[in-house]
Structure formats: structure tokens, C-alpha cells
C-alpha atoms as a PDB file:
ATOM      1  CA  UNK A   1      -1.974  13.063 -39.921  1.00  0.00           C
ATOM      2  CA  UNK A   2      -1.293   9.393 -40.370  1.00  0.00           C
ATOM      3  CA  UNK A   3       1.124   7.567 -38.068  1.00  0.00           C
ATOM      4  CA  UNK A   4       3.278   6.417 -40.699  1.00  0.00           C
ATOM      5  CA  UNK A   5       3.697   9.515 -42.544  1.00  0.00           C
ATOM      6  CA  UNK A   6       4.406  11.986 -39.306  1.00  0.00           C
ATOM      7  CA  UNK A   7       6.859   9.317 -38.339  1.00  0.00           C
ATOM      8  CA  UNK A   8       9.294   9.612 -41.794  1.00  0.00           C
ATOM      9  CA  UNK A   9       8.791  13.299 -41.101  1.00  0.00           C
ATOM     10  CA  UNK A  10       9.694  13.325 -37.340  1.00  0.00           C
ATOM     11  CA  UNK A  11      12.557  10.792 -38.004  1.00  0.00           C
ATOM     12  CA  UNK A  12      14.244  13.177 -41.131  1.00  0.00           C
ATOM     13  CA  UNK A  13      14.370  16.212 -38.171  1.00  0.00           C
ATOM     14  CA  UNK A  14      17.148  16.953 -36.355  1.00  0.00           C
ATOM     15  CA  UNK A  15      16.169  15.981 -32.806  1.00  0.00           C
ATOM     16  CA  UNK A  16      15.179  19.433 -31.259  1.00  0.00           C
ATOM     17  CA  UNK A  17      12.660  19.897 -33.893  1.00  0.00           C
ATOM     18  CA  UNK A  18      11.276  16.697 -34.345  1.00  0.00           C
ATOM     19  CA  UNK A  19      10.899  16.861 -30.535  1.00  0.00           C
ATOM     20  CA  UNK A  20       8.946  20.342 -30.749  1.00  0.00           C
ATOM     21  CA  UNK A  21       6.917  19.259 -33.793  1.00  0.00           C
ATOM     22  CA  UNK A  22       5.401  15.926 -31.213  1.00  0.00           C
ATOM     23  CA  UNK A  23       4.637  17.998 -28.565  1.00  0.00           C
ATOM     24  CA  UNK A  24       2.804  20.091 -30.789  1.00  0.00           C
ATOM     25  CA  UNK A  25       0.922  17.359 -32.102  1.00  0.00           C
ATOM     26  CA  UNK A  26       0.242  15.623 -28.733  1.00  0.00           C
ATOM     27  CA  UNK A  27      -1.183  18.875 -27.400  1.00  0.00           C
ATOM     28  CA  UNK A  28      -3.584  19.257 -30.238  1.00  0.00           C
ATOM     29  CA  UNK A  29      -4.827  15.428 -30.124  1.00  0.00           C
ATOM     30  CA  UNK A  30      -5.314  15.738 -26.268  1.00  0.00           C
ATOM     31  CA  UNK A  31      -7.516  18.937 -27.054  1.00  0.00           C
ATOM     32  CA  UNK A  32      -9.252  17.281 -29.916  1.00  0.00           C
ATOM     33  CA  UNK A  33     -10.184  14.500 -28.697  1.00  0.00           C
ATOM     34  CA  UNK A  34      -9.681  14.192 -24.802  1.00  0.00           C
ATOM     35  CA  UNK A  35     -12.456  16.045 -22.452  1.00  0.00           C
ATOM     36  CA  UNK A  36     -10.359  16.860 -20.253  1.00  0.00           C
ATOM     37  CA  UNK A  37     -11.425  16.686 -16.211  1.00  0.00           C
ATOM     38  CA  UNK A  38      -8.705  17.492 -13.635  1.00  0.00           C
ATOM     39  CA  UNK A  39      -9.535  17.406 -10.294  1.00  0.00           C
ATOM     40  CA  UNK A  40      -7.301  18.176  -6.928  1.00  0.00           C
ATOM     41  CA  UNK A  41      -4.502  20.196  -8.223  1.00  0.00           C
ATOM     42  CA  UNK A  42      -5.130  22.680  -5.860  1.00  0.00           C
ATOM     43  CA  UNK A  43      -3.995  20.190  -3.266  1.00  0.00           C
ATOM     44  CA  UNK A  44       0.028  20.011  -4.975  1.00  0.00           C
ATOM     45  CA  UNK A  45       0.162  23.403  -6.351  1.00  0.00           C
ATOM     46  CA  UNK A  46       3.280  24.840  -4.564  1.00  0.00           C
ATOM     47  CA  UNK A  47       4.679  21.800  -3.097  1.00  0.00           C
ATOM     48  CA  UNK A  48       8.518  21.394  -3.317  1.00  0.00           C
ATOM     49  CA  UNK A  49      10.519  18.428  -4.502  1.00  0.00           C
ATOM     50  CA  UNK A  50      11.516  15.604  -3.803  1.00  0.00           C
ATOM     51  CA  UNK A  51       8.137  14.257  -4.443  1.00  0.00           C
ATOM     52  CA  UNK A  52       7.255  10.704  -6.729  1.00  0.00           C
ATOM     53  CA  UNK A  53       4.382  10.695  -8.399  1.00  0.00           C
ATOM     54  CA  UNK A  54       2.393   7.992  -8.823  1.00  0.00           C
ATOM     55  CA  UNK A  55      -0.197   6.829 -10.985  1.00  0.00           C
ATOM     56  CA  UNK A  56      -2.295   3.919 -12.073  1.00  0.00           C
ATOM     57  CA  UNK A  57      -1.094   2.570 -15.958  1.00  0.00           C
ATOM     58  CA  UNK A  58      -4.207   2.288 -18.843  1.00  0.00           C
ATOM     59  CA  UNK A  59      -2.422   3.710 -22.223  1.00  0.00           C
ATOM     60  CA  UNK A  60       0.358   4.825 -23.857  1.00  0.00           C
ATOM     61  CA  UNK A  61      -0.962   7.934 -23.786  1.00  0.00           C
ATOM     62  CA  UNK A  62      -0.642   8.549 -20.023  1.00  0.00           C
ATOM     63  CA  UNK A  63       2.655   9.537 -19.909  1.00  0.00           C
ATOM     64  CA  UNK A  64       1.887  12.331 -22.561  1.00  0.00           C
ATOM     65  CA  UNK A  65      -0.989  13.894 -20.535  1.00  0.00           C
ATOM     66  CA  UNK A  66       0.217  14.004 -17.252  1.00  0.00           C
ATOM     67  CA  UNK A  67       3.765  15.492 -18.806  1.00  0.00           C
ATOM     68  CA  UNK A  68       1.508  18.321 -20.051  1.00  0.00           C
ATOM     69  CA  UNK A  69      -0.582  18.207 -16.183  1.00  0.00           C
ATOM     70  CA  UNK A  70       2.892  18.190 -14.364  1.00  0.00           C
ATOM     71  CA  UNK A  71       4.670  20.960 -16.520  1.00  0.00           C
ATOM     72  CA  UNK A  72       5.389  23.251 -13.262  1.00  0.00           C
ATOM     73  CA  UNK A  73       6.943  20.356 -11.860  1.00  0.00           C
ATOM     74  CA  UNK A  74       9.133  19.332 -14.269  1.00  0.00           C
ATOM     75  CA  UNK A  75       9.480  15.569 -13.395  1.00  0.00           C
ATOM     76  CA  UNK A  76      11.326  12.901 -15.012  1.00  0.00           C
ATOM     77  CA  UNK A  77       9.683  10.149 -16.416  1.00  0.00           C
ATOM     78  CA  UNK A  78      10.427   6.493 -15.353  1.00  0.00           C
ATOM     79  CA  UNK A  79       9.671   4.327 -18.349  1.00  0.00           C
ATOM     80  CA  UNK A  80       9.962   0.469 -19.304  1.00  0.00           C
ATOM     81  CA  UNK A  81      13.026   0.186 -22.237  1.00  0.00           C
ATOM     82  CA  UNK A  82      10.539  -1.726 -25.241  1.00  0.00           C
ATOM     83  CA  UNK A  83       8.909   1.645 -25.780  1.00  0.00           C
ATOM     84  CA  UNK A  84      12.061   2.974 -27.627  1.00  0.00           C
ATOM     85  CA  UNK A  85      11.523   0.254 -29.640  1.00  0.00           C
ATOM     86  CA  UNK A  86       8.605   1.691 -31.542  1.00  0.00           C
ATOM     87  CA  UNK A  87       9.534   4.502 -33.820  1.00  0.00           C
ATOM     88  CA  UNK A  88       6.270   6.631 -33.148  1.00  0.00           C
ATOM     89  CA  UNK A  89       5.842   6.625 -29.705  1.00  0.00           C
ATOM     90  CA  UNK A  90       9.944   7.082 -29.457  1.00  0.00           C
ATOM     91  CA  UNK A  91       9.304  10.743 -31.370  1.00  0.00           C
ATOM     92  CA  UNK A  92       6.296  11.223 -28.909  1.00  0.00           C
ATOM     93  CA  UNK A  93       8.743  10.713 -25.691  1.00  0.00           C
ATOM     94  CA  UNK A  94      11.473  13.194 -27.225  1.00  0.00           C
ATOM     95  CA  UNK A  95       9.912  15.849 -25.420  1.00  0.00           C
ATOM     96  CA  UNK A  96       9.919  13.989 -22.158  1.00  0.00           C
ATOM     97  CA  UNK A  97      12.463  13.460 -19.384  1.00  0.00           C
ATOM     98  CA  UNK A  98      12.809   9.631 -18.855  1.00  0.00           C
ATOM     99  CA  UNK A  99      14.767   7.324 -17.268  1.00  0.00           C
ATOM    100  CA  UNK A 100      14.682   3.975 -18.737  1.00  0.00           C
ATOM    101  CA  UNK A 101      14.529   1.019 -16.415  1.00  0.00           C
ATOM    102  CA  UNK A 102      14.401  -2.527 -17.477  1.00  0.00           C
ATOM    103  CA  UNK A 103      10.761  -4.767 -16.255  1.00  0.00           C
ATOM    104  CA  UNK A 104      10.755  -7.316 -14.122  1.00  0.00           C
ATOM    105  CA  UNK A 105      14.163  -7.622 -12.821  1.00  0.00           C
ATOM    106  CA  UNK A 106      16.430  -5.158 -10.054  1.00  0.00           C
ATOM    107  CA  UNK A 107      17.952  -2.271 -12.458  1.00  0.00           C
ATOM    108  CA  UNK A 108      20.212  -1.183 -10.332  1.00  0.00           C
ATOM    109  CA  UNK A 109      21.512   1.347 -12.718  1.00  0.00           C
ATOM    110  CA  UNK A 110      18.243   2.841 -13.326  1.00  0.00           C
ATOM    111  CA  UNK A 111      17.272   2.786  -9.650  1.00  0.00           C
ATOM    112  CA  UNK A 112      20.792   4.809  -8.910  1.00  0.00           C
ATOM    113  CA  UNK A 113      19.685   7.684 -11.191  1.00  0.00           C
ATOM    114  CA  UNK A 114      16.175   8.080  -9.557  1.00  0.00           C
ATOM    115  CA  UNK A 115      17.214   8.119  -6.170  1.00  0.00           C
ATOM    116  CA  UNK A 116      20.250  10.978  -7.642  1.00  0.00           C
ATOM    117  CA  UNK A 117      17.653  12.877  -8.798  1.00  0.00           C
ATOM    118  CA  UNK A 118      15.422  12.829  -5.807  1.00  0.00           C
ATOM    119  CA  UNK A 119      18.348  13.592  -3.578  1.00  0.00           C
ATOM    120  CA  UNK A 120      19.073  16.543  -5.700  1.00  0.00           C
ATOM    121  CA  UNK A 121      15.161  17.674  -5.034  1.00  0.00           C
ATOM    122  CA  UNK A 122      14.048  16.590  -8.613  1.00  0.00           C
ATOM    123  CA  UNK A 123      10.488  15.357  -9.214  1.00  0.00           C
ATOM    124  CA  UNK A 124      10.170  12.209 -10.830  1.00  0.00           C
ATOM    125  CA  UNK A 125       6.346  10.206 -12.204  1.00  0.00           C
ATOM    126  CA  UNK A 126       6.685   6.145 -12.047  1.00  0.00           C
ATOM    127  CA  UNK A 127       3.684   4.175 -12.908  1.00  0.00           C
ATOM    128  CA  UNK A 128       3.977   1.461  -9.997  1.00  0.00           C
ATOM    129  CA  UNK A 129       1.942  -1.599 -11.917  1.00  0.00           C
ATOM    130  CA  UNK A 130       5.140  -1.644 -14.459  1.00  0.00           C
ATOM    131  CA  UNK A 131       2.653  -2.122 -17.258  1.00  0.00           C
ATOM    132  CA  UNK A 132      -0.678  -0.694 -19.050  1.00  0.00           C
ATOM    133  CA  UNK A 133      -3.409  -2.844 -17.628  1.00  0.00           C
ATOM    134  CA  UNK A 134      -5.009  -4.559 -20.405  1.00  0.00           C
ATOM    135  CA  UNK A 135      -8.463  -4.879 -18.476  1.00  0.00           C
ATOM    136  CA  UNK A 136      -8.544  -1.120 -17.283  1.00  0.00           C
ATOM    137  CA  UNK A 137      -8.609  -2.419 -13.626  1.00  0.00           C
ATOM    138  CA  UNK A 138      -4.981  -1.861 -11.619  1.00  0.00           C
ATOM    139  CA  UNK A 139      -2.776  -4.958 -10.947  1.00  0.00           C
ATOM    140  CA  UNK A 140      -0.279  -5.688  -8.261  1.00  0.00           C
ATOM    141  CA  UNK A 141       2.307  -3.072  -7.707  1.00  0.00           C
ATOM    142  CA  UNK A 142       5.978  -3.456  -8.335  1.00  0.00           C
ATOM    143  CA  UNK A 143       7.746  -3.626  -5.202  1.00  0.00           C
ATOM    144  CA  UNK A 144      10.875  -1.696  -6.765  1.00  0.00           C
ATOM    145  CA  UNK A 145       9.355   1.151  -6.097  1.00  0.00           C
ATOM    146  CA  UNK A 146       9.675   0.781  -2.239  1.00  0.00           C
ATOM    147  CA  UNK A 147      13.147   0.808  -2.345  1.00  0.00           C
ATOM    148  CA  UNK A 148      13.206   4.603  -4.654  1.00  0.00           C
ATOM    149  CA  UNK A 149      11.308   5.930  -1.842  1.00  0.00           C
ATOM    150  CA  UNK A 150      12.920   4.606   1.073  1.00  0.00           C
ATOM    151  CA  UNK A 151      16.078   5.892  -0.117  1.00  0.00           C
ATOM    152  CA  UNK A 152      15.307   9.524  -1.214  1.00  0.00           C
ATOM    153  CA  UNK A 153      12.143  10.192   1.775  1.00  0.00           C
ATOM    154  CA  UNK A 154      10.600  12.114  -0.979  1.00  0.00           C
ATOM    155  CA  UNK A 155       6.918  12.724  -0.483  1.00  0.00           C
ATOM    156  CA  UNK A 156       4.695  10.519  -2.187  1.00  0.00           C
ATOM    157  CA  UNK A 157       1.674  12.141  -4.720  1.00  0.00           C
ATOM    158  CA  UNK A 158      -1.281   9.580  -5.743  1.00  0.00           C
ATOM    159  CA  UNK A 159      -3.036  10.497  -8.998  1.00  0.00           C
ATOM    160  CA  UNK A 160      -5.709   8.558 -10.244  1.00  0.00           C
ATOM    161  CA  UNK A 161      -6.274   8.083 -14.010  1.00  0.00           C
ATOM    162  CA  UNK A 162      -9.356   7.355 -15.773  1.00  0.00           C
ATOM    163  CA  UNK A 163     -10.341   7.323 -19.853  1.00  0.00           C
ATOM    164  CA  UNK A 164      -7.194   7.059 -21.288  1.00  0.00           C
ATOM    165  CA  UNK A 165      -7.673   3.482 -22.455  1.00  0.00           C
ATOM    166  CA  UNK A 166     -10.286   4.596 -24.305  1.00  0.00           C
ATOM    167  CA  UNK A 167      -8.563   7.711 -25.568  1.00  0.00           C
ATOM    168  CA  UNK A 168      -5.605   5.834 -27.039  1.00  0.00           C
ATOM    169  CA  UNK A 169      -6.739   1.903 -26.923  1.00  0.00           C
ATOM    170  CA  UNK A 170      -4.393  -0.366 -25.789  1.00  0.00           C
ATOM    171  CA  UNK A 171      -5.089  -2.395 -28.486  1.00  0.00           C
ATOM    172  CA  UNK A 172      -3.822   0.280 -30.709  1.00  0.00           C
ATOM    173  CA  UNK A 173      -0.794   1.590 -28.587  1.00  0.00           C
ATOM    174  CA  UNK A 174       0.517   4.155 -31.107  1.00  0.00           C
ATOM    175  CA  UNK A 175      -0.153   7.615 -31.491  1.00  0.00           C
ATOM    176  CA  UNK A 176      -1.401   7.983 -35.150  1.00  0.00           C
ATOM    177  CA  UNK A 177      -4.731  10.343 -35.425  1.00  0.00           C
ATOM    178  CA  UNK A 178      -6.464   7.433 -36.873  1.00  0.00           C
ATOM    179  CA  UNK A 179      -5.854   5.610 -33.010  1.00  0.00           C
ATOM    180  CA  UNK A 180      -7.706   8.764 -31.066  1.00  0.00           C
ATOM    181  CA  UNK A 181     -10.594   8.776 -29.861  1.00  0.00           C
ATOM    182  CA  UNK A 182     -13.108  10.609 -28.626  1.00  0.00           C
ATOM    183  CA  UNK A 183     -13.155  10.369 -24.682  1.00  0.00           C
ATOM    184  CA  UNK A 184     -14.317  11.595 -21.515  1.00  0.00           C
ATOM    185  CA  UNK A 185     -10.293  11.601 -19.787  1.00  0.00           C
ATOM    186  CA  UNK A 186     -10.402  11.875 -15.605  1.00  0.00           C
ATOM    187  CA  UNK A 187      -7.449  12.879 -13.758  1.00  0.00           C
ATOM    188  CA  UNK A 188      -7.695  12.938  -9.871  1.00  0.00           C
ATOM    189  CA  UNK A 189      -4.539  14.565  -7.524  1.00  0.00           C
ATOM    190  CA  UNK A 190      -5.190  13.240  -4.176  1.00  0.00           C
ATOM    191  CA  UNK A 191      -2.920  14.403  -0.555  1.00  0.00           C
ATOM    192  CA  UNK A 192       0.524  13.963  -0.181  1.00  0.00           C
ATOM    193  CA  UNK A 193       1.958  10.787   1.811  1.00  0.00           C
ATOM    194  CA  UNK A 194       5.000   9.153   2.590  1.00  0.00           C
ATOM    195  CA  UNK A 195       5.280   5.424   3.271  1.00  0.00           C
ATOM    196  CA  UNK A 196       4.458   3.988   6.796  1.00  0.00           C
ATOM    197  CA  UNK A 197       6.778   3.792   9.385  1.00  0.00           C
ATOM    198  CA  UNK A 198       7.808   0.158  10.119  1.00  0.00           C
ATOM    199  CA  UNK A 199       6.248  -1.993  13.400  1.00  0.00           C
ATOM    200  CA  UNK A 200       8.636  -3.400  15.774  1.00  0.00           C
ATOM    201  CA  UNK A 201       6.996  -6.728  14.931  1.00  0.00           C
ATOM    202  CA  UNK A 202       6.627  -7.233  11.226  1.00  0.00           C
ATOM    203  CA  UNK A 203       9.568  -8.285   9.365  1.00  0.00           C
ATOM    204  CA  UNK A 204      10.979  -7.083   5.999  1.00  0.00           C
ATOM    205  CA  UNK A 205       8.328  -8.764   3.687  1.00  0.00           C
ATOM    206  CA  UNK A 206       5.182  -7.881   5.924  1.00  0.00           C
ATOM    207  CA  UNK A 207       6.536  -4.522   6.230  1.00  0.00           C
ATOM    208  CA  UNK A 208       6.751  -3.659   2.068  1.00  0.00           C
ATOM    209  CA  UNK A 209       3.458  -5.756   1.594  1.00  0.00           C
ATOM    210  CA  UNK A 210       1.771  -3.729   4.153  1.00  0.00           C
ATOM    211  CA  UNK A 211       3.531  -0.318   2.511  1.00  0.00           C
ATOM    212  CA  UNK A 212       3.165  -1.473  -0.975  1.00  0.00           C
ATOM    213  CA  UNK A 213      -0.953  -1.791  -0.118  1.00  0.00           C
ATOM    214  CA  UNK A 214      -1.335   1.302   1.574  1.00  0.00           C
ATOM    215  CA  UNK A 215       0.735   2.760  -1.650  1.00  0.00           C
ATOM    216  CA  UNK A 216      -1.236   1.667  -4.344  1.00  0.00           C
ATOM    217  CA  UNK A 217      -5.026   1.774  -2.308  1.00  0.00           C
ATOM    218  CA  UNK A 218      -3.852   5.690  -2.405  1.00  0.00           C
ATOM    219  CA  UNK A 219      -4.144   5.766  -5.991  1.00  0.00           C
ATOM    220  CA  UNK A 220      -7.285   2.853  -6.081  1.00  0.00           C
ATOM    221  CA  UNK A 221      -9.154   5.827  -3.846  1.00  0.00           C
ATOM    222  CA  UNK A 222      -8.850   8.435  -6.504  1.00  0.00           C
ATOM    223  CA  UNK A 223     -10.773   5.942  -9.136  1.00  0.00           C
ATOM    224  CA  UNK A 224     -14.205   4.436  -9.647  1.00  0.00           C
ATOM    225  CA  UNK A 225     -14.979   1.355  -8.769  1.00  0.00           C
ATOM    226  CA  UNK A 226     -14.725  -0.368 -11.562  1.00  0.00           C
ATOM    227  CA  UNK A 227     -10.836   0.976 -12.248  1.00  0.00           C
ATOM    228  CA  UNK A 228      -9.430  -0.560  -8.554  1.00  0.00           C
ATOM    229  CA  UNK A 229      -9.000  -3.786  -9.377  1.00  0.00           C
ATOM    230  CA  UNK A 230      -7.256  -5.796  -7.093  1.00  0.00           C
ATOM    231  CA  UNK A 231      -7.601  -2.871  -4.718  1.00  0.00           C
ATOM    232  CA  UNK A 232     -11.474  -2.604  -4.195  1.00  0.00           C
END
């Protein structure tokens, strides 16, 4: 169905519908289109909350697999504010728990209701580059995230993501059937960590550049080569 035609449609629903009617259609354009490949979920199966997971960032479509992945977990989603902006991809998030946070600045507010919800022994998924990467390679991680995990101790679960981008093109962004297509979609769990204790001698910044490295080279090991970017 086109874009603009399921979005008049999803918009004239009352919300509880409209958010039933998405999911149905994001399920049946992941099995369409996506070859699925999941690998390592035998390594989280069973394993209570708190826990963050963490991802690299390729597509707008990431959010919308791993919600489907991540079912038995239930987590909440941590997503940047501009995607309510778009009316399509607002009806495709309807049927997943976020939290909005505001980019590129200390959201406070947003940062309070993680860390209440990890404290309570919810799950929550935050994609630590902040953005999609336009290149397909990761960026440099957002240090925010440092300070959701230091203050909940949840455990800490690296996925790596591969294929989206080409799934649902960045250049694209929105989830009309006309914007799939047909792709080979990798999704690798990898162990359970927690962040590093801190050395005697390092200081605040050496400590969260050091944690923030080991962080994201968890995900960067889950990924070919060509996907680790600035963490080869």
C-alpha cells in the first residue's frame, strides 16, 4: 500500500486501531522483504531486567525489527523527538513504548524516566550513536548514555545490526511499500556486560572515554568489518 494513502487511513483510526493496523503492516513488510538472520539469542533468553540494550543506528526501520526481536522483553524505546514529526513513521511507533529524549543536549527529563524505569526492573533499547549513520559505518557514541547506566547498574546487552539500511534506505526514511526492499537483514545478540569499574588514577573524562569505548567496541564486535567504523 502506498505511504500516503495508509497514512489518511491510519490517521482517521482511533489510536488503538490505527496502532494494531501498523504493526500488522510492519510485520508483513519485515517478512516480505527482510531475510531475516538472528544470531545469539540463546545467549539473553531468560535474563531478567534491568538490562539496556544497545545497538548500532542504520534505518528507521531498526526500531521496528528489534521491537518485534525483543517482544519477551518488553522494552521501552528511547527515541530522538523529530520522528513524531513525520506522520508515517509516527503511526509506525504507535505500537512501541518510547521515551522521547531531545539530541544533542542533557534531557534531564527524559533521562529521569529511563533511569525510573530501570529501577523498577524495566528493559529499555537506546541506540547510543543518537542518529542513523548515513555511511552504514557507526559514529562516536553519545556519552548520555553513561550516565542511564551508572545510575540504574542495569546489565548492558550489545546487538549488532546489519542490512537495514538497505532494507529501508536512509535516503528514503519512511515506511511506504514502495521504500522496501529486498534485503539480506543480520541481527547479532552478543554477552551481557556492565560498564568498567573506575581506576584509582583516571579522572572523570578518561574514565567515560575509556567506558564509552569499551561500550560501543561491544556492539562494533558483533558487525563486519566494514559496519565498525570508527571502532575497527
Amino acid at each position: 500500500m502506498k505511504r500516503d494513502i495508509l497514512t489518511k487511513i491510519l490517521n482517521k483510526l482511533p489510536e488503538s486501531l490505527s496502532g494494531k493496523l501498523a504493526r500488522s503492516y510492519v510485520k508483513t513488510s519485515i517478512k516480505k522483504y527482510a531475510n531475516m538472520k538472528v544470531e545469539g539469542y540463546e545467549k539473553i533468553k531468560g535474563i531478567k531486567g534491568p538490562i539496556i540494550f544497545i545497538c548500532n543506528h542504520l534505518s528507521n526501520a531498526d526500531g521496528l525489527i528489534l521491537n518485534e526481536l525483543l517482544k519477551d522483553f518488553d522494552p521501552t524505546f528511547i527515541a530522538g523527538v523529530k520522528l513524531s514529526n513525520n506522520d508515517f513513521t509516527k503511526n509506525g511507533f504507535k505500537f512501541i513504548k518510547t521515551i522521547a529524549i531531545k539530541p544533542n543536549s542533557a534531557d534531564k527529563d527524559a533521562i529521569s524516566k529511563i533511569v525510573k524505569k530501570l529501577r523498577a526492573g524495566e528493559n529499555i533499547m537506546i541506540f547510543p550513536e543518537g542518529t542513523r549513520s548515513r555511511s552504514g559505518s557507526m559514529i562516536e557514541g553519545k556519552k548520555g548514555f553513561l550516565l542511564m547506566a551508572k545510575l540504574s547498574k542495569a546489565k548492558i546487552i550489545p546487538i549488532g545490526l546489519a542490512g537495514t539500511e538497505e532494507f529501508l534506505p536512509i535516503n528514503d526514511g519512511d515506511m511506504g511499500e514502495e521504500n522496501f526492499q529486498t534485503a539480506q537483514v543480520t541481527v547479532r545478540f552478543g554477552e551481557p556486560i556492565y560498564l568498567p569499574e573506575k581506576l584509582k588514577e583516571e579522572d572523570k573524562n578518561e574514565y567515560n572515554e575509556r567506558a564509552m569505548l569499551e561500550v560501543m567496541k561491544s556492539i562494533a564486535a558483533l558487525l563486519p568489518e566494514k559496519y565498525r567504523g570508527v571502532y575497527k
